[in-house]
Protein backbone atom coordinates (compact mmCIF):
# COMPACT_ATOMS: atom_id res chain seq x y z
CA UNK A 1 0.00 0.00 0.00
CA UNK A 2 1.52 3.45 -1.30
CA UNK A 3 3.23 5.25 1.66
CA UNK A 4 5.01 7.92 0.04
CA UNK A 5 4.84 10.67 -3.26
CA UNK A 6 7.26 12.40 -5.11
CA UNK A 7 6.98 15.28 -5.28
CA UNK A 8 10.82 16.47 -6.70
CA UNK A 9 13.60 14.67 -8.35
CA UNK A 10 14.62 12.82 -5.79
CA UNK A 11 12.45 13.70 -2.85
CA UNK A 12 9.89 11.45 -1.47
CA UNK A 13 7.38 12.63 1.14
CA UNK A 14 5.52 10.04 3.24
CA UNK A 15 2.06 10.36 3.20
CA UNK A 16 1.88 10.27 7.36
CA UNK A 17 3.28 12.83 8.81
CA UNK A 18 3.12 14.39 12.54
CA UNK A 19 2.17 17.83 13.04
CA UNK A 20 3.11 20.16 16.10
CA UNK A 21 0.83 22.92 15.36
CA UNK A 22 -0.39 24.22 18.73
CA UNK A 23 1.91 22.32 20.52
CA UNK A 24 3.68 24.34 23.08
CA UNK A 25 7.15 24.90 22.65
CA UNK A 26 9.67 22.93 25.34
CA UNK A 27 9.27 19.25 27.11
CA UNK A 28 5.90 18.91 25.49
CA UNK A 29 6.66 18.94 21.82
CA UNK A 30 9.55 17.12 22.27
CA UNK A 31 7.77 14.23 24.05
CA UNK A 32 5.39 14.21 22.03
CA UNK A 33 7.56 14.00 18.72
CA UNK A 34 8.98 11.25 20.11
CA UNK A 35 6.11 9.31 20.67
CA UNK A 36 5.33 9.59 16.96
CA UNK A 37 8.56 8.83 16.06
CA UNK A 38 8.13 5.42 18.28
CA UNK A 39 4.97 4.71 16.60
CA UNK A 40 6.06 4.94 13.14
CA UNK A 41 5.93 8.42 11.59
CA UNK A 42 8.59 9.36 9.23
CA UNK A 43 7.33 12.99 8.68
CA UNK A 44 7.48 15.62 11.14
CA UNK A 45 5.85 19.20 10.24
CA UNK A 46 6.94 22.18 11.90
CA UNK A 47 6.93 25.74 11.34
CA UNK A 48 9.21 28.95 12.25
CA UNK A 49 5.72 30.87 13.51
CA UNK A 50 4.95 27.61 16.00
CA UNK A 51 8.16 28.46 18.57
CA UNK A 52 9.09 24.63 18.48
CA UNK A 53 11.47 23.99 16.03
CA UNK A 54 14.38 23.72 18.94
CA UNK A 55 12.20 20.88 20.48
CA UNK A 56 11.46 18.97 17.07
CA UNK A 57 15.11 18.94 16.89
CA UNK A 58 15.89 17.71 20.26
CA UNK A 59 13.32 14.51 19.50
CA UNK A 60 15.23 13.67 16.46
CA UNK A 61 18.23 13.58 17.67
CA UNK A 62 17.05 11.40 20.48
CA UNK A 63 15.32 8.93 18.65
CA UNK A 64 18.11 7.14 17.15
CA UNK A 65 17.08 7.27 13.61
CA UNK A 66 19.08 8.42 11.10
CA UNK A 67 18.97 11.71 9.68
CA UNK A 68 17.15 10.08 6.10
CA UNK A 69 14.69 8.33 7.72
CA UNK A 70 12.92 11.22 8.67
CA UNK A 71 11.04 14.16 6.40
CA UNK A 72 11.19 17.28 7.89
CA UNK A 73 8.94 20.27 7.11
CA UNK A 74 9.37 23.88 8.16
CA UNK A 75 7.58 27.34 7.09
CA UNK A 76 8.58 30.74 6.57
CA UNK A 77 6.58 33.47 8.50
CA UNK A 78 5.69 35.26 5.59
CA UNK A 79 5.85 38.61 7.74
CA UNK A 80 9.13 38.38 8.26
CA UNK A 81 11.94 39.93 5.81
CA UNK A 82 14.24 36.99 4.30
CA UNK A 83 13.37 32.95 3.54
CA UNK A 84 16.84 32.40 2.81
CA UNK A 85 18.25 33.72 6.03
CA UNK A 86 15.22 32.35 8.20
CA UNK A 87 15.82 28.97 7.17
CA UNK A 88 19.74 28.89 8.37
CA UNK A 89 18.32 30.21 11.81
CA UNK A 90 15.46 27.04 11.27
CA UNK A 91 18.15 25.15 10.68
CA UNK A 92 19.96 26.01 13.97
CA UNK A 93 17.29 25.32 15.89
CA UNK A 94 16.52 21.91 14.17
CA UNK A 95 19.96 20.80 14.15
CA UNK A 96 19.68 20.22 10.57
CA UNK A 97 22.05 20.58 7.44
CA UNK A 98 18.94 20.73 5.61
CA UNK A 99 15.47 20.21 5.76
CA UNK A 100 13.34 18.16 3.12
CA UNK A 101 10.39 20.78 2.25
CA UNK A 102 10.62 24.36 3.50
CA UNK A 103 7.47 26.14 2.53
CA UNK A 104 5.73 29.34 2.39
CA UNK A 105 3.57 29.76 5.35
CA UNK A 106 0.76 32.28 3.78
CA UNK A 107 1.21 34.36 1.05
CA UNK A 108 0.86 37.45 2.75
CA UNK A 109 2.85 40.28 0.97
CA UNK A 110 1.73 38.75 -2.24
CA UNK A 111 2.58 35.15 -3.64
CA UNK A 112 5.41 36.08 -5.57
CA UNK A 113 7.44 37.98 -2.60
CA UNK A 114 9.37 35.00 -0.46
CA UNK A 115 10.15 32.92 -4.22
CA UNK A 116 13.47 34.25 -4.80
CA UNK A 117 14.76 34.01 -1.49
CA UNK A 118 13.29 30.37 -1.88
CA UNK A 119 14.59 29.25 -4.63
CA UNK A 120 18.22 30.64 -3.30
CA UNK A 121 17.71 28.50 -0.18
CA UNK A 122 16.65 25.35 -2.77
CA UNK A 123 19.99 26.22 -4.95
CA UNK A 124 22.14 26.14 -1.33
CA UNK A 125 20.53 22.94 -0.77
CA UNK A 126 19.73 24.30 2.46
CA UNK A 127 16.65 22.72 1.47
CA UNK A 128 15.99 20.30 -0.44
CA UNK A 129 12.56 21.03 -1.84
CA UNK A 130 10.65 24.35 -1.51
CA UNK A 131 6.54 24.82 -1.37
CA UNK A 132 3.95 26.79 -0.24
CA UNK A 133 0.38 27.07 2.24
CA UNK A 134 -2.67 28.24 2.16
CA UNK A 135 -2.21 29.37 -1.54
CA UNK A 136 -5.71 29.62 -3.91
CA UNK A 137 -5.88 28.64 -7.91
CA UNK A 138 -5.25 32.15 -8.44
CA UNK A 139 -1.92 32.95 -6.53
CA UNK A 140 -0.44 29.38 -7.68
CA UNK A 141 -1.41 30.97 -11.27
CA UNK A 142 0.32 34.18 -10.04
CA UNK A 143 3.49 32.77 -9.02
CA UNK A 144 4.27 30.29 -11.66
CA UNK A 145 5.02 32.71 -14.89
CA UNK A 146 8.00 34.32 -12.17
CA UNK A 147 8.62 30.64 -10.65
CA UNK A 148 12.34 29.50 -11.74
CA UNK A 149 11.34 25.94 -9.62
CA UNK A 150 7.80 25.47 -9.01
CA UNK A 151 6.49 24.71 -5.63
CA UNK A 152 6.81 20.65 -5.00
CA UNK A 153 3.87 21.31 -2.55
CA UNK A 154 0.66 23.38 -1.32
CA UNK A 155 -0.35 22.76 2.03
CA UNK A 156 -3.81 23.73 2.71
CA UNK A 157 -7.08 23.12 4.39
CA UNK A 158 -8.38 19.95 3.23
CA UNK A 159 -11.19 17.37 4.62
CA UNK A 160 -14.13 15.84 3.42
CA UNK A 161 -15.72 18.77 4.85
CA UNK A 162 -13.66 21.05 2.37
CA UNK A 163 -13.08 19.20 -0.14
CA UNK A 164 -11.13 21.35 -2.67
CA UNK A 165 -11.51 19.76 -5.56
CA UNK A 166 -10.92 22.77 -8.00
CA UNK A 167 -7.45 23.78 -5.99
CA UNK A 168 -6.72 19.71 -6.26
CA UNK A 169 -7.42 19.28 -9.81
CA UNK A 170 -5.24 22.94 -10.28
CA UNK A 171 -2.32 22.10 -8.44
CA UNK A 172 -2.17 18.46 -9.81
CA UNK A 173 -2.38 19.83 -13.57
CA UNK A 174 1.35 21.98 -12.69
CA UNK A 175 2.78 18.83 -11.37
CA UNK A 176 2.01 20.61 -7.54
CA UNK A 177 1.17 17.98 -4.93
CA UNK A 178 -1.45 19.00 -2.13
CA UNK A 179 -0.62 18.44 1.52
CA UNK A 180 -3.59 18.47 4.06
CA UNK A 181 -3.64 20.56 7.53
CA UNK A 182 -6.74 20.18 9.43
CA UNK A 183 -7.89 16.77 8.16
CA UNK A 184 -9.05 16.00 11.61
CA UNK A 185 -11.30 19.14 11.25
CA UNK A 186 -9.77 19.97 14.49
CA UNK A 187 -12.64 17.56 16.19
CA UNK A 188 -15.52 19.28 15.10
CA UNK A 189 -16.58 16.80 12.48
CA UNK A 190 -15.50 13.46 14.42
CA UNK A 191 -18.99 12.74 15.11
CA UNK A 192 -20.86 13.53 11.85
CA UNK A 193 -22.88 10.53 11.44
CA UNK A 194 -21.75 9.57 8.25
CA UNK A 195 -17.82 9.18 9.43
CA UNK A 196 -19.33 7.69 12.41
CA UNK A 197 -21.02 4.93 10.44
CA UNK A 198 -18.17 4.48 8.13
CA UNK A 199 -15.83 4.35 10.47
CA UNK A 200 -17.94 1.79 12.81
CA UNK A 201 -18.72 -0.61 9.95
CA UNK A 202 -15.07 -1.01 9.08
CA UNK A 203 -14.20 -0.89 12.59
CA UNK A 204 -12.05 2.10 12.21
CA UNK A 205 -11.46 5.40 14.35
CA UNK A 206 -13.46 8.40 13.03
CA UNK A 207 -9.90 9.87 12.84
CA UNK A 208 -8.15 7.26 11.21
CA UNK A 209 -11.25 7.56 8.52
CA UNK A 210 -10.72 11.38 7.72
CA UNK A 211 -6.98 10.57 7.47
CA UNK A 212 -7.33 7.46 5.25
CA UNK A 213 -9.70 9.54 2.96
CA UNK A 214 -7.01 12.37 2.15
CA UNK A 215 -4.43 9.02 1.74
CA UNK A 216 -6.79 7.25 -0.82
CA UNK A 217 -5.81 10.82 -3.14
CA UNK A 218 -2.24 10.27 -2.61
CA UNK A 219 -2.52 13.55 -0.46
CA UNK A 220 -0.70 13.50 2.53
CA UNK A 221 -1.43 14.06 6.24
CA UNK A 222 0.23 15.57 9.52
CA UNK A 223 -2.28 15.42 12.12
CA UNK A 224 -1.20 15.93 15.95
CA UNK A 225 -2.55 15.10 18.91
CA UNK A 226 -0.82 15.23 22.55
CA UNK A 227 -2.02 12.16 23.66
CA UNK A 228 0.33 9.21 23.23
CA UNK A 229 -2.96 6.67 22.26
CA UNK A 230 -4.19 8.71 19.46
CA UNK A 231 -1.02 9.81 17.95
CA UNK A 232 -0.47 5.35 17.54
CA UNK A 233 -3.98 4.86 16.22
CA UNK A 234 -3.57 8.12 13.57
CA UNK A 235 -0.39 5.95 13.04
CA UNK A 236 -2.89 3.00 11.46
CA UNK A 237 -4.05 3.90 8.23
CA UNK A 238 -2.30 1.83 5.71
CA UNK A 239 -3.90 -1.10 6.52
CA UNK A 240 -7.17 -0.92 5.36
CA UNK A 241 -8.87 0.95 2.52
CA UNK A 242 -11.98 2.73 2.34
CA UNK A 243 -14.44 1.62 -0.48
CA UNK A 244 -15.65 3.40 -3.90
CA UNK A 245 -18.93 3.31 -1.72
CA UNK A 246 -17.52 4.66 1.14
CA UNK A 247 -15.68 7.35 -0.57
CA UNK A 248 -18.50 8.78 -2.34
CA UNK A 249 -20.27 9.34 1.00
CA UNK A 250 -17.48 10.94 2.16
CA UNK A 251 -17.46 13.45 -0.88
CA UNK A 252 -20.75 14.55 -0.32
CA UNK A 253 -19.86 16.21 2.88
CA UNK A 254 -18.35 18.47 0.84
CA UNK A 255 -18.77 22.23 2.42
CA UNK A 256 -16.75 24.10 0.46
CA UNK A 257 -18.43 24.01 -3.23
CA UNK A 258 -15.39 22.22 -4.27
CA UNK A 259 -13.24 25.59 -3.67
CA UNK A 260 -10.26 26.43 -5.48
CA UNK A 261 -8.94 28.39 -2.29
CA UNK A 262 -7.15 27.51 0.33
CA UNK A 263 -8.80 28.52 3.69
CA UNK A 264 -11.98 30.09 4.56
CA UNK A 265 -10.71 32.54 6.38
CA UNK A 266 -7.21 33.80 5.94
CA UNK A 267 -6.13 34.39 9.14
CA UNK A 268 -2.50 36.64 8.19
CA UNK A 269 -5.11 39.58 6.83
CA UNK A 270 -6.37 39.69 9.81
CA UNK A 271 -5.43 43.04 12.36
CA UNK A 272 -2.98 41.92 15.02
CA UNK A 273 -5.51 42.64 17.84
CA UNK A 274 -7.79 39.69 15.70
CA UNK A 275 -4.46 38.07 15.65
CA UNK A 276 -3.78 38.21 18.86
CA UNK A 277 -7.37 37.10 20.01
CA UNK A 278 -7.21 34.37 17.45
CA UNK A 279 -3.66 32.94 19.04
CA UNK A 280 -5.25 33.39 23.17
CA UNK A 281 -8.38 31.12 21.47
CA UNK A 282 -5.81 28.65 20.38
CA UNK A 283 -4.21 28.32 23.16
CA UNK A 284 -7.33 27.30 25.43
CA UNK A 285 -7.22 23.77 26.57
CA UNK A 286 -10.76 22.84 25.26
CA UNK A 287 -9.42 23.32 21.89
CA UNK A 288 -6.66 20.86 22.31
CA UNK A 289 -6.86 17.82 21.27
């Protein structure tokens, strides 16, 4: 069963990867990397705007595993100046020589800002393949005429609940491969009846159904949890596969009229009071999972 894509000469990403979004920086993040490491994940995502890439670093190098048997992601805060000089300080922090996809965070400041700096960092090999998130149809479309390497990845949004087809089908047609954030719909959707039924008829998770869903696309997943027990069973989706049946009912939970953007709302316009509200909301233990 397909565990990986290419998605650049050379580069494969696995399809399971471990996210540390909302994680808080220190012992936590690093324990918790660790446990996902233990339970099989080969892909860690991280980002320069989450405060934990010191801690991501710290699991790796504790694990035992060998520097290519882990993917590592990191993102550029696009409000900051420079990609290129960013990343070395990422790279600091991680420990790293290099990492395997450095993307694009938002593309605040306009899509085509951070590319040059980006491609500099990809012709350092500082990293070895360069993306973005939360880009729409239309700022892919901007970028690529000024694009000297096109981005191996977007990382957006994506569930059965927004089920992007347009941005998908877009991305796919440049050779772009999509990367999902929020597959777990941050909990909301764990109970809709129809996952519920799916998932209780092939004795499966709710979880492990949204994941396996994005997989059955070839579109890969980081979700994170804190817990040690859900971060093994979001570990077990490769060993069963979700029916033609199945995967049409999942479809039609569709919310987002098969969207070509990214994100409903785009949280980097937002004023840095919203911002800050936004982060404090976050933050609150009920919306941890």
């Amino acid at each position: 069963m397909r565990r990986e894509i290419e998605i650049a000469p050379g580069v494969a990403m696995p399809l399971l990867g471990f996210g540390v979004y909302r994680v808080p920086p220190g012992h936590q993040t690093e324990r918790v990397v660790g446990w996902a490491l233990e339970a099989g994940y080969r892909h860690v995502d991280t980002a320069q705007a989450y405060g934990n890439e010191a801690d991501v670093g710290r699991a790796l190098r504790s694990s035992g595993l060998s520097r290519d048997q882990v993917f590592v992601t990191t993102k550029f805060s696009a409000g900051r100046r420079d990609p290129e000089a960013e990343l070395e300080r990422s790279l600091e922090r991680l420990g790293l020589e290099t990492v395997d996809l450095y993307l694009v965070h938002t593309p605040r400041g306009g899509p085509r800002r951070a590319w040059p700096a980006m491609e500099s960092a990809h012709e350092r090999r500082l990293a070895r393949s360069i993306g973005v998130s939360n880009f729409s149809t239309a700022e892919i479309e901007r970028l690529l005429p000024a694009a000297g390497v096109k981005p191996a990845v977007n990382q957006v949004q994506f569930s059965p609940f927004r089920y992007r087809r347009r941005l998908l089908e877009s991305c796919r047609s440049h050779g772009i491969e999509l990367e999902s954030y929020g597959s777990l719909t941050h909990g909301e959707e764990l109970d809709d009846p129809t996952v519920a039924d799916v998932a209780r008829r092939l004795g499966r998770t709710p979880a492990q159904v949204l994941l396996r869903w994005a997989i059955e696309r070839a579109v890969a997943v980081i979700p994170k949890s804190v817990h040690e027990d859900r971060i093994r069973e979001n570990a077990a989706v490769f060993d069963f596969q979700l029916s033609g049946e199945d995967l049409a009912r999942l479809d039609g939970l569709d919310r987002s009229g098969a969207a070509a953007i990214a994100v409903e709302r785009p949280w980097w316009t937002f004023s840095a009071r919203a911002r800050a509200a936004a982060r404090r909301l976050l933050r609150s233990p009920l919306l941890r999972s």
